[in-house]
C-alpha atoms as a PDB file:
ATOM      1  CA  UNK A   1      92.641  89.125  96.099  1.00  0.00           C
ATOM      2  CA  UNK A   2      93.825  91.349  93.605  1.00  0.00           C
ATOM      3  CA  UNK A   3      96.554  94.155  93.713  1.00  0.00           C
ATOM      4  CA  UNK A   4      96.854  97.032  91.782  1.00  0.00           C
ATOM      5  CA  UNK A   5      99.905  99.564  92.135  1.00  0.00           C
ATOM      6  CA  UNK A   6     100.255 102.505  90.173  1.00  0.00           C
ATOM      7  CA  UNK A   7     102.859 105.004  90.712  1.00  0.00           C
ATOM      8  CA  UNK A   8     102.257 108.906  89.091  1.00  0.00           C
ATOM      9  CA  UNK A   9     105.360 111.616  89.395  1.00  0.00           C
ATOM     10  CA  UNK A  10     103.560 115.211  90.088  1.00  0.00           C
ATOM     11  CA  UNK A  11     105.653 118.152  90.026  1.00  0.00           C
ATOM     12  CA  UNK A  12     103.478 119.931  92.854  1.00  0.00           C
ATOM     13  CA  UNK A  13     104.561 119.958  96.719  1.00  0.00           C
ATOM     14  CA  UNK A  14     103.274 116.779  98.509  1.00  0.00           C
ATOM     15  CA  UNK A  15     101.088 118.979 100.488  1.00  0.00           C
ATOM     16  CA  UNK A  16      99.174 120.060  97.481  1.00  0.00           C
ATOM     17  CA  UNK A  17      99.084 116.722  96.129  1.00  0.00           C
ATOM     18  CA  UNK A  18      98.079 114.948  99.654  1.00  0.00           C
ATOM     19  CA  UNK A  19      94.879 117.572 100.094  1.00  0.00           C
ATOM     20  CA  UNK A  20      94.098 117.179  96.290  1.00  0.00           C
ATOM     21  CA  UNK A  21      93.945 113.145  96.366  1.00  0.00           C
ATOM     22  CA  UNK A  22      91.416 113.465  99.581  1.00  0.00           C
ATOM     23  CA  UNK A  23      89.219 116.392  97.689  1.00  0.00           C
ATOM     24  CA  UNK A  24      85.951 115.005  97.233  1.00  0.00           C
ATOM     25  CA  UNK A  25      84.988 117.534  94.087  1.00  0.00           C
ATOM     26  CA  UNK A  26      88.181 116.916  92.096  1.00  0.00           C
ATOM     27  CA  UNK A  27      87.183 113.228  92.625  1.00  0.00           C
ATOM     28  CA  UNK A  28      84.190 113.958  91.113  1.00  0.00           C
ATOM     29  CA  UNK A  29      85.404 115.542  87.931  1.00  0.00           C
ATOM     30  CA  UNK A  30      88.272 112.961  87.294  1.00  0.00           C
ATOM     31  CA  UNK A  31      85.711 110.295  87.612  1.00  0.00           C
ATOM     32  CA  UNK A  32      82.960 112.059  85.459  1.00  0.00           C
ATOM     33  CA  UNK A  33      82.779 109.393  82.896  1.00  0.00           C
ATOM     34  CA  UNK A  34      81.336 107.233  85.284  1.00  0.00           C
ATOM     35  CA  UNK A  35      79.239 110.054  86.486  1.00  0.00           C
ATOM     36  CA  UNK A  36      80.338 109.428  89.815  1.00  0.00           C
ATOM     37  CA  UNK A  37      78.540 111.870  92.549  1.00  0.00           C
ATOM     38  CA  UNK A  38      79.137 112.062  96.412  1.00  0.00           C
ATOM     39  CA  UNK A  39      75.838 111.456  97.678  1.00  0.00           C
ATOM     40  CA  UNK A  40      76.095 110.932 101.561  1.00  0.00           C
ATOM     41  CA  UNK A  41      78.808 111.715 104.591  1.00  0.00           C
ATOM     42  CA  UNK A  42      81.593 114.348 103.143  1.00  0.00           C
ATOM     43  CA  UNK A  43      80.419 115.289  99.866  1.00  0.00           C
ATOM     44  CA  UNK A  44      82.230 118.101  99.078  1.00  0.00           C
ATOM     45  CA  UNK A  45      85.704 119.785  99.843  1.00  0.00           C
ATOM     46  CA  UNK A  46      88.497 117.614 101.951  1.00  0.00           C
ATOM     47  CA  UNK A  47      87.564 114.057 103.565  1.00  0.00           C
ATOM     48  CA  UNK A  48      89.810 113.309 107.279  1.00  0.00           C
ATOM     49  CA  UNK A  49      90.085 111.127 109.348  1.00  0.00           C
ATOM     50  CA  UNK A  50      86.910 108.202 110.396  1.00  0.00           C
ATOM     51  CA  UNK A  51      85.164 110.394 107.921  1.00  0.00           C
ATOM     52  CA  UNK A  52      83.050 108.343 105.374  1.00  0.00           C
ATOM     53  CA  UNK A  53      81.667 108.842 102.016  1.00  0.00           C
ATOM     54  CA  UNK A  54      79.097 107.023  99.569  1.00  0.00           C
ATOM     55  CA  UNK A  55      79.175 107.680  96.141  1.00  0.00           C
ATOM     56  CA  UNK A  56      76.807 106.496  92.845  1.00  0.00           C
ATOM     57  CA  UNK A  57      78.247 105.884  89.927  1.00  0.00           C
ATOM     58  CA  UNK A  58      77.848 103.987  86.645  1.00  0.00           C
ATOM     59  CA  UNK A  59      79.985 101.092  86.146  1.00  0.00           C
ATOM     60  CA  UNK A  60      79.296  98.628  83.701  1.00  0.00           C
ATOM     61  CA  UNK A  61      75.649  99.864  82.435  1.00  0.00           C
ATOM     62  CA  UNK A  62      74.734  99.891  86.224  1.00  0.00           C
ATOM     63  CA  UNK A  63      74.393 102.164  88.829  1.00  0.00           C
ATOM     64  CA  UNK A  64      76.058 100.840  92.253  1.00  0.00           C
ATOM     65  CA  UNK A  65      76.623 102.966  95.547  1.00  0.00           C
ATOM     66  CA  UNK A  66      80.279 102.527  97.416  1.00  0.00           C
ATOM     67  CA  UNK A  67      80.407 103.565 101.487  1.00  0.00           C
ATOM     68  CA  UNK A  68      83.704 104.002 102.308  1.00  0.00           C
ATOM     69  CA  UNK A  69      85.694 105.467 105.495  1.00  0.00           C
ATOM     70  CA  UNK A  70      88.967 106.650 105.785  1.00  0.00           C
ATOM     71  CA  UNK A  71      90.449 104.291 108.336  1.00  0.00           C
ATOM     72  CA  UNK A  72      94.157 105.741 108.411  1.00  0.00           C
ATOM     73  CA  UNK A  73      96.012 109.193 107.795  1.00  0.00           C
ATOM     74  CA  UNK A  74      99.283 110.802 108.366  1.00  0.00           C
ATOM     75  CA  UNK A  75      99.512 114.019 107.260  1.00  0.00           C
ATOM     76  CA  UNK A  76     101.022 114.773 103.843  1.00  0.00           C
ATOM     77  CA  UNK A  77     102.557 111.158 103.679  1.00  0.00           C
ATOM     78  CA  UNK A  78      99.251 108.876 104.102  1.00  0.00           C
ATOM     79  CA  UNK A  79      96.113 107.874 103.577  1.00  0.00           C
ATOM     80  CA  UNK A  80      93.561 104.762 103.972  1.00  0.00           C
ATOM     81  CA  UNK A  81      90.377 104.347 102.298  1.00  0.00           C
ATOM     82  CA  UNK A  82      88.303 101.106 102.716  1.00  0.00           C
ATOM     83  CA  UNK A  83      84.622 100.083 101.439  1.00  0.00           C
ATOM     84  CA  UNK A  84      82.165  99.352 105.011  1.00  0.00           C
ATOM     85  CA  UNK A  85      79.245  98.518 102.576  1.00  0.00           C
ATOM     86  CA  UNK A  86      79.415  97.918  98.525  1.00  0.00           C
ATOM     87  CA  UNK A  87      79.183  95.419  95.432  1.00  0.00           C
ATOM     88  CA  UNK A  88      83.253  94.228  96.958  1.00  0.00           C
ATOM     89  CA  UNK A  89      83.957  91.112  99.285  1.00  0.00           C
ATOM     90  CA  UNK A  90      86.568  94.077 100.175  1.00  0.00           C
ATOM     91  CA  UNK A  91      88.281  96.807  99.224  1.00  0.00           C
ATOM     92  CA  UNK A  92      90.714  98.979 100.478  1.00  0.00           C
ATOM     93  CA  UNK A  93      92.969 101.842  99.131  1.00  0.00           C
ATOM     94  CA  UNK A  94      96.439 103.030 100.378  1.00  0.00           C
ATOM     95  CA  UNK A  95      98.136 106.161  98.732  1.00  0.00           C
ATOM     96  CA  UNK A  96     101.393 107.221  99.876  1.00  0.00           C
ATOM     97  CA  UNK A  97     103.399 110.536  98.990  1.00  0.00           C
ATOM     98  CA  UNK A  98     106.860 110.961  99.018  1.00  0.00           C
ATOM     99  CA  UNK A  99     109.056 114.126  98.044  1.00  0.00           C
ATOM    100  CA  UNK A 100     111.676 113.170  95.739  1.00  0.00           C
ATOM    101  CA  UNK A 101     114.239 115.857  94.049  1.00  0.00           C
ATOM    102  CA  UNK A 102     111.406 118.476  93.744  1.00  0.00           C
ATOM    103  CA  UNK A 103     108.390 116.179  92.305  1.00  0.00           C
ATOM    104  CA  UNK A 104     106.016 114.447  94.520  1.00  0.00           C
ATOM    105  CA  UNK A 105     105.615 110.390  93.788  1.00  0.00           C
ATOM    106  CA  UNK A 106     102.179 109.481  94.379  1.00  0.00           C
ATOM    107  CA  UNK A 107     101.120 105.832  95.051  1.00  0.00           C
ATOM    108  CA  UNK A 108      98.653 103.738  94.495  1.00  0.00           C
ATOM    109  CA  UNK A 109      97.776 100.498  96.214  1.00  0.00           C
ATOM    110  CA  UNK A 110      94.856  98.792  95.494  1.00  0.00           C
ATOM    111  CA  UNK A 111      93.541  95.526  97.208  1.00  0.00           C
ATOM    112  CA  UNK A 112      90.168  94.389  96.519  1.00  0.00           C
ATOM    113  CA  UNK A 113      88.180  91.027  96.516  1.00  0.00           C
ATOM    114  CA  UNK A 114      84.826  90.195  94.495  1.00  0.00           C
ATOM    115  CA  UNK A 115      82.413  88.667  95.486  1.00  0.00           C
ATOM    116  CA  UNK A 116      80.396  85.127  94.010  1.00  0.00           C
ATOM    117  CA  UNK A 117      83.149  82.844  93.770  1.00  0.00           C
ATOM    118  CA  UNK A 118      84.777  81.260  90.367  1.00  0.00           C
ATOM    119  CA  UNK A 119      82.271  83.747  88.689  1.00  0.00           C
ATOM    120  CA  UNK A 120      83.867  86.540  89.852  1.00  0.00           C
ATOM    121  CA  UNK A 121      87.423  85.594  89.472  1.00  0.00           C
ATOM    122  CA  UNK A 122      86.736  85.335  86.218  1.00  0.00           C
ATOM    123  CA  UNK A 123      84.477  88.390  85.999  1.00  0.00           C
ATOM    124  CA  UNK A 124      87.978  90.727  87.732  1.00  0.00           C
ATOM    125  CA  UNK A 125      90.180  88.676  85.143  1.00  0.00           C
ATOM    126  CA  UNK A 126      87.483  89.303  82.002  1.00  0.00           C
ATOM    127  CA  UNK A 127      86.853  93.153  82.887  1.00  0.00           C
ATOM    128  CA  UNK A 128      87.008  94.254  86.250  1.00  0.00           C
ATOM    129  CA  UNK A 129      90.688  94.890  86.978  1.00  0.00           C
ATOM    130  CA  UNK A 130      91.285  96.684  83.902  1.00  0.00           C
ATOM    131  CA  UNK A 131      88.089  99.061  84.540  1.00  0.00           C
ATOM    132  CA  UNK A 132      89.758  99.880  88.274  1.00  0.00           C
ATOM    133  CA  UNK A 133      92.929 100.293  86.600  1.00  0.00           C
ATOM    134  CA  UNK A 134      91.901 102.684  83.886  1.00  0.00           C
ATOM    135  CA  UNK A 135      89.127 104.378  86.751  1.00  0.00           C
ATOM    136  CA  UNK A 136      92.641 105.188  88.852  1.00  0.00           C
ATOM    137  CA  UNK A 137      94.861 106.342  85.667  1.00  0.00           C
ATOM    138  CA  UNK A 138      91.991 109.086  84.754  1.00  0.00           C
ATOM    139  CA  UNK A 139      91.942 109.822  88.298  1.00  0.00           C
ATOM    140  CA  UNK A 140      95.450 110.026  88.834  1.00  0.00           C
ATOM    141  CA  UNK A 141      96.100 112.329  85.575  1.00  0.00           C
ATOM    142  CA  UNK A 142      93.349 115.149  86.684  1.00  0.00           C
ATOM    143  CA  UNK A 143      94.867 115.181  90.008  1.00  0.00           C
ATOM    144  CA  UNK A 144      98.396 115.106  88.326  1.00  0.00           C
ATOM    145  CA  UNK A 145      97.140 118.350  86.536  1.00  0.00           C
ATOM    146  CA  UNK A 146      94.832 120.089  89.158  1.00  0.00           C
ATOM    147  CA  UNK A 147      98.084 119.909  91.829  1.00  0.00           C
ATOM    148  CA  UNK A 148     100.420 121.091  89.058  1.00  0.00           C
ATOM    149  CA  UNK A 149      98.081 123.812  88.600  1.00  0.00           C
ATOM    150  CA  UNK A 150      97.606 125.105  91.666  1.00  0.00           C
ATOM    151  CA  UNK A 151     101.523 124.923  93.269  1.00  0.00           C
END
């Protein structure tokens, strides 16, 4: 399994931040470059709780679809998402929001698995990981300006 944690200081109230991370249309826009669209369940506006989500995007010269549901939320502090049908063994998503002298501290925790054995070990270690990581930094620096924006 592999881990990635990524931490981003926001100077925007954790409220704004919290509803910004779960907008599906800012999602959208920081992950343009993949041309990553919402194309069934919430597809626009704020995701909650047991609500799920596919969405097709490009990765790697290929288009793949990703279902995912959010499995866990507490307001302004929280939030779960984790794949129920994908390219992933598995895949799930915390982000966590804490107040901290006036900024918000956003985190990320990502767990996933790949799938086809020794191949994809080595596949996550070649290119995978650092595509996730990079996916999350653009995503993370749109929301990081959108929240800054708006509070």
């Amino acid at each position: 399994m592999t881990t990635i944690n990524l931490t981003t200081k926001i100077n925007a109230s954790k409220q704004i931040v919290f509803d910004a991370s779960r907008n599906i249309d800012i999602h959208q826009q920081s992950a343009s470059p993949t041309k990553e669209k919402a194309i069934e369940g919430v597809t626009s506006g704020l995701i909650n709780l047991d609500e799920t989500i596919t969405w097709r995007g490009k990765h790697f010269g290929f288009y793949i679809t990703h279902k995912s549901r959010i499995t866990a939320m507490n307001f302004y502090d929280y939030f779960v998402d984790e794949m129920e049908k994908g390219k992933f063994k598995s895949f799930k998503h915390e982000h966590f929001f804490e107040e901290e002298n006036g900024f918000t501290i956003m985190k990320d925790k990502l767990q996933y698995e790949t799938p086809f054995g020794i191949f994809g070990k080595l596949f996550d270690i070649l290119f995978l990981e650092k595509h996730l990581t990079n996916f999350l930094l653009e995503r993370n620096k749109v929301l990081k300006a959108v929240s800054e924006k708006l509070d």
